[in-house]
N, C-alpha and C. Protein backbone atom coordinates (compact mmCIF):
# COMPACT_ATOMS: atom_id res chain seq x y z
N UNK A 1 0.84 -1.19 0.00
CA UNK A 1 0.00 0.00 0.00
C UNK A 1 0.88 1.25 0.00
N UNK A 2 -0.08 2.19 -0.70
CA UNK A 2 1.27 3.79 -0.83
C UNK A 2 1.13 4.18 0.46
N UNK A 3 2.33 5.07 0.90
CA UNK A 3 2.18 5.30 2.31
C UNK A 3 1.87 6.92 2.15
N UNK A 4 1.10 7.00 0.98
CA UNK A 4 0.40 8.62 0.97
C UNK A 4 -1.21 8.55 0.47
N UNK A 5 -1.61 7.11 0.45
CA UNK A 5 -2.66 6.94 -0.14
C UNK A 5 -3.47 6.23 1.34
N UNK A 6 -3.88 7.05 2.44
CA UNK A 6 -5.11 6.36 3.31
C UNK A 6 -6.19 6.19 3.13
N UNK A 7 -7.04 5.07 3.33
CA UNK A 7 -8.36 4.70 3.26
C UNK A 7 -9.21 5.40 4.55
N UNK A 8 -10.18 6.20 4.82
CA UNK A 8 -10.71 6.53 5.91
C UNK A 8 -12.21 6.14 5.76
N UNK A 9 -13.09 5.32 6.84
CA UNK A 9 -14.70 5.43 6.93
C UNK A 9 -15.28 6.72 7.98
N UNK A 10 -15.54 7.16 7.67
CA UNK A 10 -16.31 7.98 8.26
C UNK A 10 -17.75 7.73 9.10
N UNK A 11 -18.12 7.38 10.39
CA UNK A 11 -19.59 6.90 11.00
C UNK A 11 -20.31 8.04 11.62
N UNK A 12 -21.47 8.16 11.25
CA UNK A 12 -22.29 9.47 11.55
C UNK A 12 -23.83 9.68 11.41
N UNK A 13 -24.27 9.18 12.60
CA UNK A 13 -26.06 9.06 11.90
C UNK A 13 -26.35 10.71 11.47
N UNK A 14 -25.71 11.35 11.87
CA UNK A 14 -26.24 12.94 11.32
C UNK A 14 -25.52 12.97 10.05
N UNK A 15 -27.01 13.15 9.03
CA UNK A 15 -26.83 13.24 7.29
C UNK A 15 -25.69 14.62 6.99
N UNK A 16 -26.12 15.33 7.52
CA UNK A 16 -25.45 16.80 7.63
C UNK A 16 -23.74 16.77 7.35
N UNK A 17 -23.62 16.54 9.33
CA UNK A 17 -22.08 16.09 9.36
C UNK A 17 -21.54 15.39 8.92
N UNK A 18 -22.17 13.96 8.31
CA UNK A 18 -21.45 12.89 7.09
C UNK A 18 -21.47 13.50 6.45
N UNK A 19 -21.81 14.36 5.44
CA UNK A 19 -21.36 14.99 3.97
C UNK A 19 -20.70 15.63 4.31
N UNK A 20 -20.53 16.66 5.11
CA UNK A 20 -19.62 17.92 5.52
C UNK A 20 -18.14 17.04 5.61
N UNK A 21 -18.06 16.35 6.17
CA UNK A 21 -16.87 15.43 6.49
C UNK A 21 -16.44 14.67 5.48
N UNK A 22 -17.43 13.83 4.78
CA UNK A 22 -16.72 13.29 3.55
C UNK A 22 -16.31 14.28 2.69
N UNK A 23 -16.64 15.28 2.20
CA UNK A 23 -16.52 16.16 1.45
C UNK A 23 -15.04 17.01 1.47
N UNK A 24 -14.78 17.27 3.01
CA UNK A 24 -13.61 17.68 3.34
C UNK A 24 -12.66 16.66 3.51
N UNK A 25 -12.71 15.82 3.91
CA UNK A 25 -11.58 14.43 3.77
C UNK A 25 -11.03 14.22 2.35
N UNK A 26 -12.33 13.93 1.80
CA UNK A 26 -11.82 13.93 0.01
C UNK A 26 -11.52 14.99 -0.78
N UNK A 27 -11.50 16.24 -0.08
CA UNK A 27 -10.81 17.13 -0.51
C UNK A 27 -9.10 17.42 -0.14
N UNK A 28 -9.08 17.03 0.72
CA UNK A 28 -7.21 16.57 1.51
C UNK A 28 -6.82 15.33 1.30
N UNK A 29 -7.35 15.10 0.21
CA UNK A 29 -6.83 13.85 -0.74
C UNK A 29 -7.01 12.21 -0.54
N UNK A 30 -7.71 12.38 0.46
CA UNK A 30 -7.95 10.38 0.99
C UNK A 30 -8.96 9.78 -0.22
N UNK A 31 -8.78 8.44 0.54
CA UNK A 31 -10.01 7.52 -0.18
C UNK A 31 -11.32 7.78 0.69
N UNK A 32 -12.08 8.22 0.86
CA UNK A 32 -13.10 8.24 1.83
C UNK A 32 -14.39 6.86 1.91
N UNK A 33 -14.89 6.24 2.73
CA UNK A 33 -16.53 5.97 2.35
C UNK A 33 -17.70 6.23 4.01
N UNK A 34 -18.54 5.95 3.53
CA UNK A 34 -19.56 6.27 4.99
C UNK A 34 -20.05 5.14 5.49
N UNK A 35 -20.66 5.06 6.61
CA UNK A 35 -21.78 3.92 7.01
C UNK A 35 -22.01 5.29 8.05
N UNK A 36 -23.74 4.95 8.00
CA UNK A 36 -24.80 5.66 8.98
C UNK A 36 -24.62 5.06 10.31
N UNK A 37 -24.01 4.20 10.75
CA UNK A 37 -24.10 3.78 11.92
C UNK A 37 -23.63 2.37 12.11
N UNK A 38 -22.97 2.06 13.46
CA UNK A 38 -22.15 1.09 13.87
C UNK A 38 -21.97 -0.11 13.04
N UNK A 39 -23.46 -1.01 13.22
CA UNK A 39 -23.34 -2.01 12.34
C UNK A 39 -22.84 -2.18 10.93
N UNK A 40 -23.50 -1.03 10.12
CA UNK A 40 -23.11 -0.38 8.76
C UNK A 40 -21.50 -0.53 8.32
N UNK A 41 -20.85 0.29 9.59
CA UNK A 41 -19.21 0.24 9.66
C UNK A 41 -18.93 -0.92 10.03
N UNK A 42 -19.50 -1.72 10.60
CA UNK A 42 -18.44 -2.94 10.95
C UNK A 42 -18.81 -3.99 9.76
N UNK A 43 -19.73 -4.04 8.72
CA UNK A 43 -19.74 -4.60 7.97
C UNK A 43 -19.08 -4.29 6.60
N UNK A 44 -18.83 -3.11 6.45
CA UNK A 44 -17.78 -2.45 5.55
C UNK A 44 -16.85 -2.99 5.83
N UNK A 45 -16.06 -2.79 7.38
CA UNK A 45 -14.81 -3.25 7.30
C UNK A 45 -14.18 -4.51 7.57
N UNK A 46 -15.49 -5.29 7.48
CA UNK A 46 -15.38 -6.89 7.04
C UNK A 46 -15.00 -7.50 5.73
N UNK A 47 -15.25 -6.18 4.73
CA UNK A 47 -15.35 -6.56 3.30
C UNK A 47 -13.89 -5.46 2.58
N UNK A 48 -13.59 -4.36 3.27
CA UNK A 48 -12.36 -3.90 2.80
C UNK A 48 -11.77 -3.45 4.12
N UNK A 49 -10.53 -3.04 3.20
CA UNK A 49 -9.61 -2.50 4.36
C UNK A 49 -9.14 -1.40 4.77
N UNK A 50 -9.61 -1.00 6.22
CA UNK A 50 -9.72 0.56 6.38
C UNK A 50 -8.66 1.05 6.93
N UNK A 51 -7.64 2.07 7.08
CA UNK A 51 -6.97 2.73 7.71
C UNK A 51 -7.11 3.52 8.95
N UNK A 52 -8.15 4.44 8.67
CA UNK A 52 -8.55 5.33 9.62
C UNK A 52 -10.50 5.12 9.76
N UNK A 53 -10.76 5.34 11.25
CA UNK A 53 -12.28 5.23 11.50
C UNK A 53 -12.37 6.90 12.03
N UNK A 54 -13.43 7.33 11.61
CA UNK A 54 -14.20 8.90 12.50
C UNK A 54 -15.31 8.34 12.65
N UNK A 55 -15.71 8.29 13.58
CA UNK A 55 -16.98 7.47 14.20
C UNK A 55 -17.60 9.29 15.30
N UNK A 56 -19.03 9.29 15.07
CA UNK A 56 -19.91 9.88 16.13
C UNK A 56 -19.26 8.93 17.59
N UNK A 57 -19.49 9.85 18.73
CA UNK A 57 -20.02 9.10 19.95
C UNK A 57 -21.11 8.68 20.68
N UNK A 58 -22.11 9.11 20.05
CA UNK A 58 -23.68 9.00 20.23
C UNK A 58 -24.57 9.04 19.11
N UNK A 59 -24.77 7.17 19.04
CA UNK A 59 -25.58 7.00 17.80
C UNK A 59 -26.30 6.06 18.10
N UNK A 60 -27.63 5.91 17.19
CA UNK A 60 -28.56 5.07 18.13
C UNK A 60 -27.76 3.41 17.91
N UNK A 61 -28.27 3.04 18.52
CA UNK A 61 -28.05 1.32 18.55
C UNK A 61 -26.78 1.54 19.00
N UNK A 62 -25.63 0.63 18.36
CA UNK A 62 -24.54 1.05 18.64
C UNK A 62 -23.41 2.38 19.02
N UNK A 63 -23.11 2.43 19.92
CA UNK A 63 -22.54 3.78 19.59
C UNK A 63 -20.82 3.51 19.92
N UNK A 64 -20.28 5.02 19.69
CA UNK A 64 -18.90 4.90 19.42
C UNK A 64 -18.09 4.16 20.23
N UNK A 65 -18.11 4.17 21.43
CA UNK A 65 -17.12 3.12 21.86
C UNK A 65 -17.44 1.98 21.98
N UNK A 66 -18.60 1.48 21.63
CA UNK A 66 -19.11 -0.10 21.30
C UNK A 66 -18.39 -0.43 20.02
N UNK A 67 -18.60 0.94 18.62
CA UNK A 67 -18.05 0.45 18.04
C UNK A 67 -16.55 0.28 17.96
N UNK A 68 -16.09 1.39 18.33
CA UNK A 68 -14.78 1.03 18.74
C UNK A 68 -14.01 0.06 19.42
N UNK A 69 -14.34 -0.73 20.15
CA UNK A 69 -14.04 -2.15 20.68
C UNK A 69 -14.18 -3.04 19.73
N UNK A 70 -15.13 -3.40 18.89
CA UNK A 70 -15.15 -4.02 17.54
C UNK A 70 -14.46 -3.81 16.77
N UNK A 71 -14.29 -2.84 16.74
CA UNK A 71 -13.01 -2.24 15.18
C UNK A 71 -11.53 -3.03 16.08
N UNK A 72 -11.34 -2.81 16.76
CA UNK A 72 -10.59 -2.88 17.82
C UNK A 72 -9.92 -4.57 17.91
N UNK A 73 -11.00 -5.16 18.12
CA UNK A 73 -11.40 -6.14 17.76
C UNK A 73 -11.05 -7.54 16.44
N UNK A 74 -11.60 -6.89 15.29
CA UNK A 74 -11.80 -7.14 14.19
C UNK A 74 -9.82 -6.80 13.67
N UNK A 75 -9.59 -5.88 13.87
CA UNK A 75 -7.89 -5.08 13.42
C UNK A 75 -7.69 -4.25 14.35
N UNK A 76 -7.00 -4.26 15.18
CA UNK A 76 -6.08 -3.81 15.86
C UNK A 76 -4.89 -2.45 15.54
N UNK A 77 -4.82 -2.54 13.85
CA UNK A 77 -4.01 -1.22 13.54
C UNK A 77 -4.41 -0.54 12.95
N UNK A 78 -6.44 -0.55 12.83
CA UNK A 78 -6.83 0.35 12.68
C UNK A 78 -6.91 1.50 13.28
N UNK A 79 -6.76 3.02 13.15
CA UNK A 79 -6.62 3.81 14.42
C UNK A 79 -8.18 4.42 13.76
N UNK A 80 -8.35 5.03 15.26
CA UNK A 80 -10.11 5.50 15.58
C UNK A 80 -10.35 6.66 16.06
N UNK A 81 -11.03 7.23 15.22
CA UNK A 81 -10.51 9.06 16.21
C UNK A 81 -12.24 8.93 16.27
N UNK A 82 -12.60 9.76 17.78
CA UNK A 82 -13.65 9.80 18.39
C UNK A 82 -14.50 10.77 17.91
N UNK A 83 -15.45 11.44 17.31
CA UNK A 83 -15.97 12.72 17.52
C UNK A 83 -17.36 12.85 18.58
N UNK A 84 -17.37 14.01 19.47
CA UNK A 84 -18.27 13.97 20.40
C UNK A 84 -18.46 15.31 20.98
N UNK A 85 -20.03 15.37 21.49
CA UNK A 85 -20.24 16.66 22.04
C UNK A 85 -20.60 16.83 23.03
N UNK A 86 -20.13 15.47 24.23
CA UNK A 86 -20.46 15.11 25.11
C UNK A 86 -19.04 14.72 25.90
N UNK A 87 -17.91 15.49 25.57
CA UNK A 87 -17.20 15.38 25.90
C UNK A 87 -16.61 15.48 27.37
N UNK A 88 -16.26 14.42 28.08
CA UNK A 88 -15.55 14.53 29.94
C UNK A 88 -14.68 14.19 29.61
N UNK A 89 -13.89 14.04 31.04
CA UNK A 89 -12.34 13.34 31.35
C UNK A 89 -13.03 11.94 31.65
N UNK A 90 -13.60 11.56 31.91
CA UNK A 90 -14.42 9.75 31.81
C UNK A 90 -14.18 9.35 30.83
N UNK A 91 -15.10 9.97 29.53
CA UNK A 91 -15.00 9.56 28.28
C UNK A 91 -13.69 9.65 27.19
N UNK A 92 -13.03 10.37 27.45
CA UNK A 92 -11.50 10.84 27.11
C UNK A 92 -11.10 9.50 27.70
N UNK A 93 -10.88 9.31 28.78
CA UNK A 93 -10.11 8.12 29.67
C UNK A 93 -10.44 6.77 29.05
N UNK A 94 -12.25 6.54 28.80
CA UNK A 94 -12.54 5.04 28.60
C UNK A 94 -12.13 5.18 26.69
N UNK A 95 -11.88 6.29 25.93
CA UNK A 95 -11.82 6.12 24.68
C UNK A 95 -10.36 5.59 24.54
N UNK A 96 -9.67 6.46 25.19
CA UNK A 96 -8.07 5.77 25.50
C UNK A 96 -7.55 4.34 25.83
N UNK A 97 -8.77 4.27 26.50
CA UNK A 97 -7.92 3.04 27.16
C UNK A 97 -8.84 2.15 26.26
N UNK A 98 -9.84 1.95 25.85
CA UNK A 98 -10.19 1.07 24.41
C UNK A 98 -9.97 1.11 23.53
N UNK A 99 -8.77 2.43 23.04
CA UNK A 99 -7.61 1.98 21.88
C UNK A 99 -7.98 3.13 21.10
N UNK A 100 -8.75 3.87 20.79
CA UNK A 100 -9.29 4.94 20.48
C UNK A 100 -7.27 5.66 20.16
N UNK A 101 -6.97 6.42 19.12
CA UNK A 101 -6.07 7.11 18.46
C UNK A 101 -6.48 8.63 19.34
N UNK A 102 -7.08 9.32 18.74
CA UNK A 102 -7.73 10.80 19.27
C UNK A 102 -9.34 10.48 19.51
N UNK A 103 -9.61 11.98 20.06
CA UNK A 103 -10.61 12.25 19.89
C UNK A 103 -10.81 13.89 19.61
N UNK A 104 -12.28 14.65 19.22
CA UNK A 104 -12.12 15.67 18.97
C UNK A 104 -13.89 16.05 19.41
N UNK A 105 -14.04 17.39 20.17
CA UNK A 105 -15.25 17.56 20.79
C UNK A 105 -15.65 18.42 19.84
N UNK A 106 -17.23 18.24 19.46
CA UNK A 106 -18.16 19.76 19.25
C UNK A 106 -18.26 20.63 19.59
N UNK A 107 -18.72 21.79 19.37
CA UNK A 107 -17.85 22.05 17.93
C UNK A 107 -16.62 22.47 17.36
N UNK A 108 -16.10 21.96 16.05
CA UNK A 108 -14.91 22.00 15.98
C UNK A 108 -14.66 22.44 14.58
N UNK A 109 -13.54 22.85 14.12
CA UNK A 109 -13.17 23.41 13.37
C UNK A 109 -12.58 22.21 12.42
N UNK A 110 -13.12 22.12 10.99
CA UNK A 110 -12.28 21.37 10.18
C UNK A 110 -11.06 21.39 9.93
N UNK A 111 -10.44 22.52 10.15
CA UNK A 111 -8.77 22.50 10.29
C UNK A 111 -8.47 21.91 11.45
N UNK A 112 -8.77 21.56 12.42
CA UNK A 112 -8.84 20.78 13.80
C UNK A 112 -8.49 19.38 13.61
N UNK A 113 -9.87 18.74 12.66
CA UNK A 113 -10.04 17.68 12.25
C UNK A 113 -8.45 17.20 11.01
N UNK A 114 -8.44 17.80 10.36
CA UNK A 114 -7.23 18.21 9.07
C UNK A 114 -6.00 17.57 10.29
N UNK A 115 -5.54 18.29 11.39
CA UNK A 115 -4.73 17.64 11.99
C UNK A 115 -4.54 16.67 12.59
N UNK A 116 -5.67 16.52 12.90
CA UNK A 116 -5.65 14.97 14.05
C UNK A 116 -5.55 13.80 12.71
N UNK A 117 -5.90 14.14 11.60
CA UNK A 117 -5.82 12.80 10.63
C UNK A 117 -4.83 13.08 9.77
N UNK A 118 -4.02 14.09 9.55
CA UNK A 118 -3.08 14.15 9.71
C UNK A 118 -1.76 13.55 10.38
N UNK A 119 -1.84 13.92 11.51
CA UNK A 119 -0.76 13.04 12.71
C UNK A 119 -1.28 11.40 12.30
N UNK A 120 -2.79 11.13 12.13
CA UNK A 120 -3.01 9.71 12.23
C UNK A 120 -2.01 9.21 11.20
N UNK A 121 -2.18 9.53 9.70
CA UNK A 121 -1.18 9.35 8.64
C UNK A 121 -0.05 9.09 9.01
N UNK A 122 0.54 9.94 9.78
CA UNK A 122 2.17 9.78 9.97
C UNK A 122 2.34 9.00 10.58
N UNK A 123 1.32 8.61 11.41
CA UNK A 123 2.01 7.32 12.58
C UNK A 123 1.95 5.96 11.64
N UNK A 124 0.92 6.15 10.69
CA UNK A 124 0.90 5.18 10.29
C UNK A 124 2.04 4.24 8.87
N UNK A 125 2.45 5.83 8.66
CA UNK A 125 3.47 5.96 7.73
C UNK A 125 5.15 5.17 8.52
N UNK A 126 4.64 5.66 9.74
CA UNK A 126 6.26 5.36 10.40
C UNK A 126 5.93 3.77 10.77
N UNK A 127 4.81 2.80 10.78
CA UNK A 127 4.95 1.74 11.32
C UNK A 127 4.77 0.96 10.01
N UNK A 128 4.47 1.15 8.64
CA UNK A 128 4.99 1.13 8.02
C UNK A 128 6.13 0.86 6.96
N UNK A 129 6.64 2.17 7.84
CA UNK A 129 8.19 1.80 6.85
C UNK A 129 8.95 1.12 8.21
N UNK A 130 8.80 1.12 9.38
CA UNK A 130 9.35 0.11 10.27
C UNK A 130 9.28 -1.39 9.95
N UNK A 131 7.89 -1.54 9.46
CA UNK A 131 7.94 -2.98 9.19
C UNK A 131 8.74 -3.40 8.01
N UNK A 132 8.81 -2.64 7.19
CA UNK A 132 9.43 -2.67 5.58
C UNK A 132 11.13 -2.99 6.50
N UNK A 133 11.61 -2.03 7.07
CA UNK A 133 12.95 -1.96 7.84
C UNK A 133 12.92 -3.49 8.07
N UNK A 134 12.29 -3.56 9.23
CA UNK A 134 12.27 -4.91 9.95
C UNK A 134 12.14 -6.49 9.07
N UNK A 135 11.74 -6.60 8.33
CA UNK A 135 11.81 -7.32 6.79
C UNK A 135 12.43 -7.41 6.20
N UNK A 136 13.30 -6.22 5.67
CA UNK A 136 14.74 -5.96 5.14
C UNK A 136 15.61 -7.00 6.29
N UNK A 137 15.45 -6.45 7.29
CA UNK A 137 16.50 -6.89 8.49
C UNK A 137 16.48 -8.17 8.52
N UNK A 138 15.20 -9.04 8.35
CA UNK A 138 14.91 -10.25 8.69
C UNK A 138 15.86 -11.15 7.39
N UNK A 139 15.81 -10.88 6.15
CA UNK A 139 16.29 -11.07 5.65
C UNK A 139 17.69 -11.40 5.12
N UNK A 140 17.92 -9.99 5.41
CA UNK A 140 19.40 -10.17 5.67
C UNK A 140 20.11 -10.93 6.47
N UNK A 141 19.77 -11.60 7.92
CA UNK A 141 19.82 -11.97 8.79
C UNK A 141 19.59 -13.79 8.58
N UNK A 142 18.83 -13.82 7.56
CA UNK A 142 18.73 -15.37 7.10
C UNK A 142 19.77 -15.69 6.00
N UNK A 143 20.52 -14.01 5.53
CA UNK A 143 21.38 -14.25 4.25
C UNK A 143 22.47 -14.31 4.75
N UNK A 144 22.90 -13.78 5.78
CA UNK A 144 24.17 -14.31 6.47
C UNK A 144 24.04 -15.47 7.04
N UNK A 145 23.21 -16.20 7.59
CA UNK A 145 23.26 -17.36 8.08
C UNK A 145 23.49 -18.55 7.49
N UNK A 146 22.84 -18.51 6.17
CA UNK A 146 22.94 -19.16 5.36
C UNK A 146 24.38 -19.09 4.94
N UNK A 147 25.04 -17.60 5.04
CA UNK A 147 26.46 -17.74 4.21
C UNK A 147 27.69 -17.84 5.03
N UNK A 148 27.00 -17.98 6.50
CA UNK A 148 28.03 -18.25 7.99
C UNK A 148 28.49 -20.08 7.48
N UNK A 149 27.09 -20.41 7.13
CA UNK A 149 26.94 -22.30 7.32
C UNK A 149 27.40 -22.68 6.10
N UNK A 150 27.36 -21.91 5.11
CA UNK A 150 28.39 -22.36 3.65
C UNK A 150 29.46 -22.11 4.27
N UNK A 151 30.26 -21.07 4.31
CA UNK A 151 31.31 -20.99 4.86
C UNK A 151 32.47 -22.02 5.94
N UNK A 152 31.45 -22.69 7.10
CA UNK A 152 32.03 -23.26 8.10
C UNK A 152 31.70 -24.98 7.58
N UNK A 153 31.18 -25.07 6.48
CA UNK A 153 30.91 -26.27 5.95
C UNK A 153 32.04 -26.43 5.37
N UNK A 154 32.24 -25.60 4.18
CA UNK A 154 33.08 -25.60 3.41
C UNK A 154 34.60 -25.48 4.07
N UNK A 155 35.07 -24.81 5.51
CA UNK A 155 35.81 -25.07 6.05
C UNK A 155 36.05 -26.54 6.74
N UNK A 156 35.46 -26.83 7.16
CA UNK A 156 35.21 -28.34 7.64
C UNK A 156 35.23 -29.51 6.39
N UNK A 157 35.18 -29.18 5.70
CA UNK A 157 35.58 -30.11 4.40
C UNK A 157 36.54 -30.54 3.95
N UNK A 158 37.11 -29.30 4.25
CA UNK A 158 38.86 -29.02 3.57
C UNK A 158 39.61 -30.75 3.57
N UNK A 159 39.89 -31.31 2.49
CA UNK A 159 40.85 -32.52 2.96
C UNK A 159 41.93 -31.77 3.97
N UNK A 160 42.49 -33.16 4.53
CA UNK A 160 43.60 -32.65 5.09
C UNK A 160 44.80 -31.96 4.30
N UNK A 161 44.82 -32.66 3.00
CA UNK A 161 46.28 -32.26 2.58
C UNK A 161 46.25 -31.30 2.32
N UNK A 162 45.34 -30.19 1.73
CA UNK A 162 45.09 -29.03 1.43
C UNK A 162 44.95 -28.08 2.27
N UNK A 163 45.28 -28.55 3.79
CA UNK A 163 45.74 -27.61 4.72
C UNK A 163 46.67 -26.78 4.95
N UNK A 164 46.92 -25.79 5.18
CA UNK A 164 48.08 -24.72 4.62
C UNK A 164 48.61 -24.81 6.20
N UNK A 165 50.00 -24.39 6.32
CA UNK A 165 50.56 -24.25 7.34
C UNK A 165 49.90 -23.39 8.35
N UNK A 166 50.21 -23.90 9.95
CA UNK A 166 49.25 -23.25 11.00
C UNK A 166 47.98 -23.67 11.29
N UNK A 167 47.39 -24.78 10.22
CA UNK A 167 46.02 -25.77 10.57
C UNK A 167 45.14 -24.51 9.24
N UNK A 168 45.46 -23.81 8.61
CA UNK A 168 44.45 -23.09 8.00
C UNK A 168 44.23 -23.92 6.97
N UNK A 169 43.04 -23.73 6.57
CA UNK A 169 42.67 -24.15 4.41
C UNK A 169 42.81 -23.82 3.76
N UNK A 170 43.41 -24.30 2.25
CA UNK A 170 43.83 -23.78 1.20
C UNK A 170 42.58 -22.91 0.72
N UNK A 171 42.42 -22.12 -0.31
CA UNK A 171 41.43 -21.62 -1.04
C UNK A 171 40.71 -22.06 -2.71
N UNK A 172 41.18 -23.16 -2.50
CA UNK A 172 41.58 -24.08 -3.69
C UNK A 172 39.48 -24.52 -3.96
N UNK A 173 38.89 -24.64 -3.06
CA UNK A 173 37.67 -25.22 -2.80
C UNK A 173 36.98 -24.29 -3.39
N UNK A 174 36.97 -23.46 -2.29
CA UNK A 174 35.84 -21.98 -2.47
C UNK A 174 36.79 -21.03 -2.95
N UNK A 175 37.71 -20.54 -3.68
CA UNK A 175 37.72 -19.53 -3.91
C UNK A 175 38.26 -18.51 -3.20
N UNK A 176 38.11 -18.69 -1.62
CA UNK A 176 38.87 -17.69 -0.69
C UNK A 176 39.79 -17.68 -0.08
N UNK A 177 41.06 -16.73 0.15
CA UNK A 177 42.14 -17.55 0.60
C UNK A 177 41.89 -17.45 2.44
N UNK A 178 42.89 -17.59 2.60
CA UNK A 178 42.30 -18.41 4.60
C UNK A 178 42.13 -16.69 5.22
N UNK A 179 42.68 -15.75 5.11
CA UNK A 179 42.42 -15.03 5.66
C UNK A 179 41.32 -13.92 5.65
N UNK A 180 41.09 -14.02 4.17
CA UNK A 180 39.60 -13.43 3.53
C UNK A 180 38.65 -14.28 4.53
N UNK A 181 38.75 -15.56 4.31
CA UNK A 181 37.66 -16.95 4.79
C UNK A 181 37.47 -16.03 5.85
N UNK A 182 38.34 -16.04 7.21
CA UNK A 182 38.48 -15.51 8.26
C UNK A 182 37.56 -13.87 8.67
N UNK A 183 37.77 -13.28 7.55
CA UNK A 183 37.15 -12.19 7.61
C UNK A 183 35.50 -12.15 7.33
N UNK A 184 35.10 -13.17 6.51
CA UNK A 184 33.97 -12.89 5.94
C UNK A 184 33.25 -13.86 7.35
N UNK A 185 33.89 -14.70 7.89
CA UNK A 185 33.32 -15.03 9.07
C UNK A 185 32.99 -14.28 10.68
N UNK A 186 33.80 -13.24 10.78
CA UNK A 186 33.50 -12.53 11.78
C UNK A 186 32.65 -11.49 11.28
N UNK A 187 32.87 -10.83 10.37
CA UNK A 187 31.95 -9.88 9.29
C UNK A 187 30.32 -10.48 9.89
N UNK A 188 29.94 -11.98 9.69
CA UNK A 188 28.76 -12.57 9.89
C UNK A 188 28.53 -12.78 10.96
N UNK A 189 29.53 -12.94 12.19
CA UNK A 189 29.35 -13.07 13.23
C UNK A 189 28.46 -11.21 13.80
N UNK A 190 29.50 -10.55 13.46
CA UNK A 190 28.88 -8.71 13.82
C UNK A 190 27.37 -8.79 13.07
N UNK A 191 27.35 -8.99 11.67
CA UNK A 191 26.07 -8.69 11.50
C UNK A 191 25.00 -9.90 12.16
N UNK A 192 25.30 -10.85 12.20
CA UNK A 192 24.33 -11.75 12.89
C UNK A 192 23.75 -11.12 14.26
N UNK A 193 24.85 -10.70 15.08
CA UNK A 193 24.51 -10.12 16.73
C UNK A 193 23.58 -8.90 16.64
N UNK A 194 24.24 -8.24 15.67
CA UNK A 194 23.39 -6.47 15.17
C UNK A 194 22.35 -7.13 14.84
N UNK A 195 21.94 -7.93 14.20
CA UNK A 195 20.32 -8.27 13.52
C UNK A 195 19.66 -8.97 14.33
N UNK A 196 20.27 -9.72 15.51
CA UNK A 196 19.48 -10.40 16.09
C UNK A 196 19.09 -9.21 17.49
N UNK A 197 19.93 -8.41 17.90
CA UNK A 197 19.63 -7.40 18.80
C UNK A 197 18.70 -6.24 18.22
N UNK A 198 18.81 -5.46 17.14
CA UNK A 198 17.98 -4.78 16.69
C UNK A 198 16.45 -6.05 16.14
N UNK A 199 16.49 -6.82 15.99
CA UNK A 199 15.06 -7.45 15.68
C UNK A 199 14.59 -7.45 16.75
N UNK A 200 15.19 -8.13 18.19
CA UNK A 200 14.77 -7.89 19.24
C UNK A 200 13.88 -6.68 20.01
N UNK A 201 14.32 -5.44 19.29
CA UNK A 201 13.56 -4.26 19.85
C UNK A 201 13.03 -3.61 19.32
N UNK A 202 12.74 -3.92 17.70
CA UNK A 202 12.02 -3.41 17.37
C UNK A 202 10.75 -4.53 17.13
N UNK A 203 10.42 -5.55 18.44
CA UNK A 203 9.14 -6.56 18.17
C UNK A 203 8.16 -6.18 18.71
């Protein structure tokens, strides 16, 4: 996926504020679509794949942090920005702690909104290209291993007679002479430790 191209649903039983909102989203360049309400959205995002949720907080049947536990639920790296005009430090607290990204109270300014999905983008941009990193890394990390165990095979092979003075191996086999050999083995040893410590922290 492009990491400038986000998918956003938009949830909103008020006809009003769903157009106002799709209208401005797809004008700051996203993919936009709607559902009128909870169920609506969670069956959309059974069938594609969403990036960003703007969900109402008070809608009949389901409402936002019901749906938000579902989204939640369902994908986990979807992020969920709240909108509400019923805004406390309760509801701030329980949106947080059910995974909720932002939230943003009534009434508010569409340049308001512009930022909070904004920042959402970038975070999502940076985990992302972390994983792309981390993949690269993984890789590499199976390509030295693989070329640690050619290496120490191919040392271990060596007939005897083709042992060079001091117990080393000729280069007669592979191609390398004993002290290159030597190098390209600690070379794998550093990157093996670096890849296995950086995979470690970035899990």
């Amino acid at each position: 996926m492009s990491f400038e191209k986000f998918k956003i649903l938009i949830t909103d039983d008020d006809m009003d504020l769903r157009e106002l909102l799709t209208e401005a989203v797809k004008n700051w360049g996203y993919e936009v679509s709607v559902a009128k309400e909870g169920d609506e959205a969670l069956r959309k995002l059974r069938m594609e794949r969403f990036d960003i949720v703007i969900t109402d907080l008070m809608m009949p049947g389901m409402d936002g942090l019901a749906l938000l536990q579902k989204i939640k639920e369902l994908d986990k790296e979807i992020l969920v920005i709240i909108i509400t005009g019923y805004a406390t430090i309760e509801t701030a607290v329980k949106a947080i702690e059910t995974g909720a990204y932002d939230y943003i109270t009534k009434p508010f300014r569409l340049d308001e909104l512009m930022i909070v999905i904004k920042n959402a983008c970038e975070r999502l941009r940076l985990v992302l290209q972390n994983r792309g990193l981390l993949e690269e890394l993984r890789t590499a990390y199976g390509e030295i291993a693989v070329l640690k165990k050619a290496l120490s095979t191919g040392d271990q092979s060596q007939p005897e007679g083709q042992r060079e003075p001091g117990g080393q191996e000729s280069s007669a086999r592979d191609g390398l002479n004993p002290a290159r050999h030597q190098e390209y083995m600690k070379e794998a040893d550093r990157f093996t430790r670096k890849a296995v410590k950086t995979s470690g922290s970035g899990a």
